[in-house]
Protein backbone atom coordinates (compact mmCIF):
# COMPACT_ATOMS: atom_id res chain seq x y z
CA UNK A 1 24.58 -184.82 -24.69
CA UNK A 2 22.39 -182.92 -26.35
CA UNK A 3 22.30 -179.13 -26.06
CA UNK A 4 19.18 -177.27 -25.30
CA UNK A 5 18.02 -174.33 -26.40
CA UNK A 6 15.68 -171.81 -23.77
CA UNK A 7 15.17 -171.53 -20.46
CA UNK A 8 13.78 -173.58 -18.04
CA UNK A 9 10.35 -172.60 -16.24
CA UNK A 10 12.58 -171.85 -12.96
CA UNK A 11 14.49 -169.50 -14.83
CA UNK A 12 11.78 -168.14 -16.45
CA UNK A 13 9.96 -167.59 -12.90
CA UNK A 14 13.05 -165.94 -11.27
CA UNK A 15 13.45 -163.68 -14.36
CA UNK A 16 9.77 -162.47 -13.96
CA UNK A 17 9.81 -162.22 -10.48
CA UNK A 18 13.09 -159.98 -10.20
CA UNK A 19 11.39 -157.74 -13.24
CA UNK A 20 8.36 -157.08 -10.93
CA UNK A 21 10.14 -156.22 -7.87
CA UNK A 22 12.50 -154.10 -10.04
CA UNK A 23 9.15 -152.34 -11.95
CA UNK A 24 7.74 -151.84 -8.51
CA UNK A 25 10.24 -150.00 -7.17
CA UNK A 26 10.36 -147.60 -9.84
CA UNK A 27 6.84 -146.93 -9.68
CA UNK A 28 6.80 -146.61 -6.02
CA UNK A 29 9.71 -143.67 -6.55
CA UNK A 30 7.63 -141.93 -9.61
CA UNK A 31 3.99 -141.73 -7.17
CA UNK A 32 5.62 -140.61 -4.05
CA UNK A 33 7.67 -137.63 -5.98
CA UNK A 34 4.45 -136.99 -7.81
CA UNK A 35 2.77 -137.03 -4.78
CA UNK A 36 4.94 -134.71 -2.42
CA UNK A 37 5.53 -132.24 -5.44
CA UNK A 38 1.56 -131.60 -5.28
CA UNK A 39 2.00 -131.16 -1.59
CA UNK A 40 5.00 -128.79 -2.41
CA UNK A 41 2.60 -126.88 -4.73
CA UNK A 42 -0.12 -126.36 -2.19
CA UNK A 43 2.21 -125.23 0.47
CA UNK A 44 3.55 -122.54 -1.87
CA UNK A 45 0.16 -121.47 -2.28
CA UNK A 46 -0.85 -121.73 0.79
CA UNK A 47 2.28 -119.56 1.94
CA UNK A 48 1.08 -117.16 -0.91
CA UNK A 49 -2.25 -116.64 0.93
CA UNK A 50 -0.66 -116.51 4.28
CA UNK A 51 1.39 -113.99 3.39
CA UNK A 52 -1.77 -111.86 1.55
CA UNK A 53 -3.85 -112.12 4.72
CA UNK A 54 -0.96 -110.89 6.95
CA UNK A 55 -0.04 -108.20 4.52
CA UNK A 56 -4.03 -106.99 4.56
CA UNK A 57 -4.75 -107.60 8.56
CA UNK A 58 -1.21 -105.04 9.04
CA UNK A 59 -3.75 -101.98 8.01
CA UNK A 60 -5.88 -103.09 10.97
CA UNK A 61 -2.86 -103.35 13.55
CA UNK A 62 -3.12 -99.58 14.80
CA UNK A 63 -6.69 -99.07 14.47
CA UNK A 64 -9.02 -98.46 16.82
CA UNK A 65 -12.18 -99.45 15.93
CA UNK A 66 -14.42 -96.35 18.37
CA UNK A 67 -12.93 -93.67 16.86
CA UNK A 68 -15.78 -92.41 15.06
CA UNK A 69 -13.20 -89.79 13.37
CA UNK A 70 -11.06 -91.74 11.46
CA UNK A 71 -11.65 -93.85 8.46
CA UNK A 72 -10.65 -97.18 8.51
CA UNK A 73 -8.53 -99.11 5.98
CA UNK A 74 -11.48 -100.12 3.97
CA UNK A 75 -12.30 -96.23 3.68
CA UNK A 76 -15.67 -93.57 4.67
CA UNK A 77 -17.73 -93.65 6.60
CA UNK A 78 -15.77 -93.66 10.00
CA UNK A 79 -16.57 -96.03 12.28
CA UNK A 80 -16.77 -99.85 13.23
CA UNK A 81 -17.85 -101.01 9.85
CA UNK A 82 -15.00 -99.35 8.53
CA UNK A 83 -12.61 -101.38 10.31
CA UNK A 84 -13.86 -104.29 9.51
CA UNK A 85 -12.64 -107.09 6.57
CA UNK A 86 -16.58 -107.49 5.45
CA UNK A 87 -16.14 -104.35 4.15
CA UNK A 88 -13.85 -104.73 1.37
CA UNK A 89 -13.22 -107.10 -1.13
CA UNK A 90 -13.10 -110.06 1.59
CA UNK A 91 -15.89 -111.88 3.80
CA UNK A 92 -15.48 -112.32 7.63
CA UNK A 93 -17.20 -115.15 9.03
CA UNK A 94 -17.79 -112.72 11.90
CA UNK A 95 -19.24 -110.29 9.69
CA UNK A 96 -18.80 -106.70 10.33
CA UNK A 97 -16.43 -106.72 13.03
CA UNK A 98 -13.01 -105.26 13.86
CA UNK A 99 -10.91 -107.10 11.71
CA UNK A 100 -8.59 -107.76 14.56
CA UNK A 101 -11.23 -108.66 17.11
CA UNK A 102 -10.17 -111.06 19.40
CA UNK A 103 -10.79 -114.49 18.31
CA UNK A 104 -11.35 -116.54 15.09
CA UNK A 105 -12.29 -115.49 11.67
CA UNK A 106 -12.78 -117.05 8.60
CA UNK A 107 -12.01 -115.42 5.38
CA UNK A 108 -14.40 -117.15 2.77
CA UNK A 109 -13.95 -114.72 -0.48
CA UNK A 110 -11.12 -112.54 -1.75
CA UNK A 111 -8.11 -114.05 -0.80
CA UNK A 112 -6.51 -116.30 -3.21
CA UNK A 113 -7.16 -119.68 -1.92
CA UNK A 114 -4.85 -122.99 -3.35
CA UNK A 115 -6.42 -126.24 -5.24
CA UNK A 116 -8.48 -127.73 -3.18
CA UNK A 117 -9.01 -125.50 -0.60
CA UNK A 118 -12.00 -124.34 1.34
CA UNK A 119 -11.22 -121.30 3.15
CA UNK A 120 -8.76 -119.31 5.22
CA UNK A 121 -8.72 -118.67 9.04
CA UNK A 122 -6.83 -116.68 11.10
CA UNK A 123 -6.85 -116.59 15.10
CA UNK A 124 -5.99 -112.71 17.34
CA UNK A 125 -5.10 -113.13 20.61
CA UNK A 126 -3.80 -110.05 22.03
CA UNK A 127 -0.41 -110.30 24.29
CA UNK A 128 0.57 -107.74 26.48
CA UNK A 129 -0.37 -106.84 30.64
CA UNK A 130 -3.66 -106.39 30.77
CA UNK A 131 -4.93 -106.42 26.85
CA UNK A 132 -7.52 -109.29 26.88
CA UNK A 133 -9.89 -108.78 24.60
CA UNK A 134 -8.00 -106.37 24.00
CA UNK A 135 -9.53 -102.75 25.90
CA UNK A 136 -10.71 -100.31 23.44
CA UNK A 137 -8.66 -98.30 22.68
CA UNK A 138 -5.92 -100.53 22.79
CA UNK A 139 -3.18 -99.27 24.95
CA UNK A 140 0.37 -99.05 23.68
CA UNK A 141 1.49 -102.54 25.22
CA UNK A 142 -0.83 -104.20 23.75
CA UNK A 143 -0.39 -106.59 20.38
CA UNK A 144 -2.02 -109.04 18.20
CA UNK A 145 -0.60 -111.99 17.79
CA UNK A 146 -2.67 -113.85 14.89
CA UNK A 147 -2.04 -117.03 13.88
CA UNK A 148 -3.41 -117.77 9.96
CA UNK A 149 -4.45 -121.32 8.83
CA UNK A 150 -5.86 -122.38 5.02
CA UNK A 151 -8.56 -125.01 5.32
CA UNK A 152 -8.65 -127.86 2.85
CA UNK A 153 -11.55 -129.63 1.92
CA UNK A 154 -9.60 -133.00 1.26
């Protein structure tokens, strides 16, 4: 008998064939960490503008937006305007009303906003007997429960 030296083609088939399943895997692993690690990223960011909107809407949460005497958060002259988001550094969607008005509102400019992101929103809804809308003033039962969302465009 004479010995042979190589492989045959069925080898060389199986060998090929068990390398591409093998190299698929791996890349299949390496995108999908890539891949959730970007998600990871925007969610911290996301949480970092969460947390900035929540921090700046808690100046509005004892205001009342008729008292004509007091200066609001975003400083003279007294009044509506003065309560108000539009204001400031920041642009309301709604423009110059109470910050906390009941409803949505969509902060376009001065928060921080993540990769890929368009805008964030935040919803007030005000919980308590009686405070829908909520009355101005606001009685003492009343609170705002807002709700903040960051808008991507993709």
């Amino acid at each position: 008998m004479k010995v042979r030296k190589g492989y045959t083609l069925v080898e060389v088939v199986v060998a090929m064939l068990l390398s591409a399943v093998m190299i698929t895997s791996v890349f299949t692993v390496a995108l999908s960490n890539k891949s959730s690690g970007i998600v990871s990223d925007n969610r911290v960011v996301a949480d970092a503008a969460t947390q900035s909107v929540i921090k700046l809407l808690a100046n509005f949460v004892t205001a009342d937006p008729t008292q004509s005497i007091i200066a609001g958060p975003n400083g003279p002259p007294a009044g509506l305007a003065s309560w108000s988001l539009n204001t400031g550094a920041y642009t309301d969607s709604r423009g110059t009303v109470w910050a906390l008005a009941a409803g949505g509102h969509i902060i376009t400019s001065g928060i921080p906003l993540p990769p890929n992101a368009s805008s964030v929103s935040y919803d007030v809804k005000w919980v308590g007997a009686g405070c829908a809308g909520p009355p101005i003033p606001v009685p003492p039962n009343c609170t705002p429960s807002i709700s903040v969302t960051v808008n991507w465009t993709n």
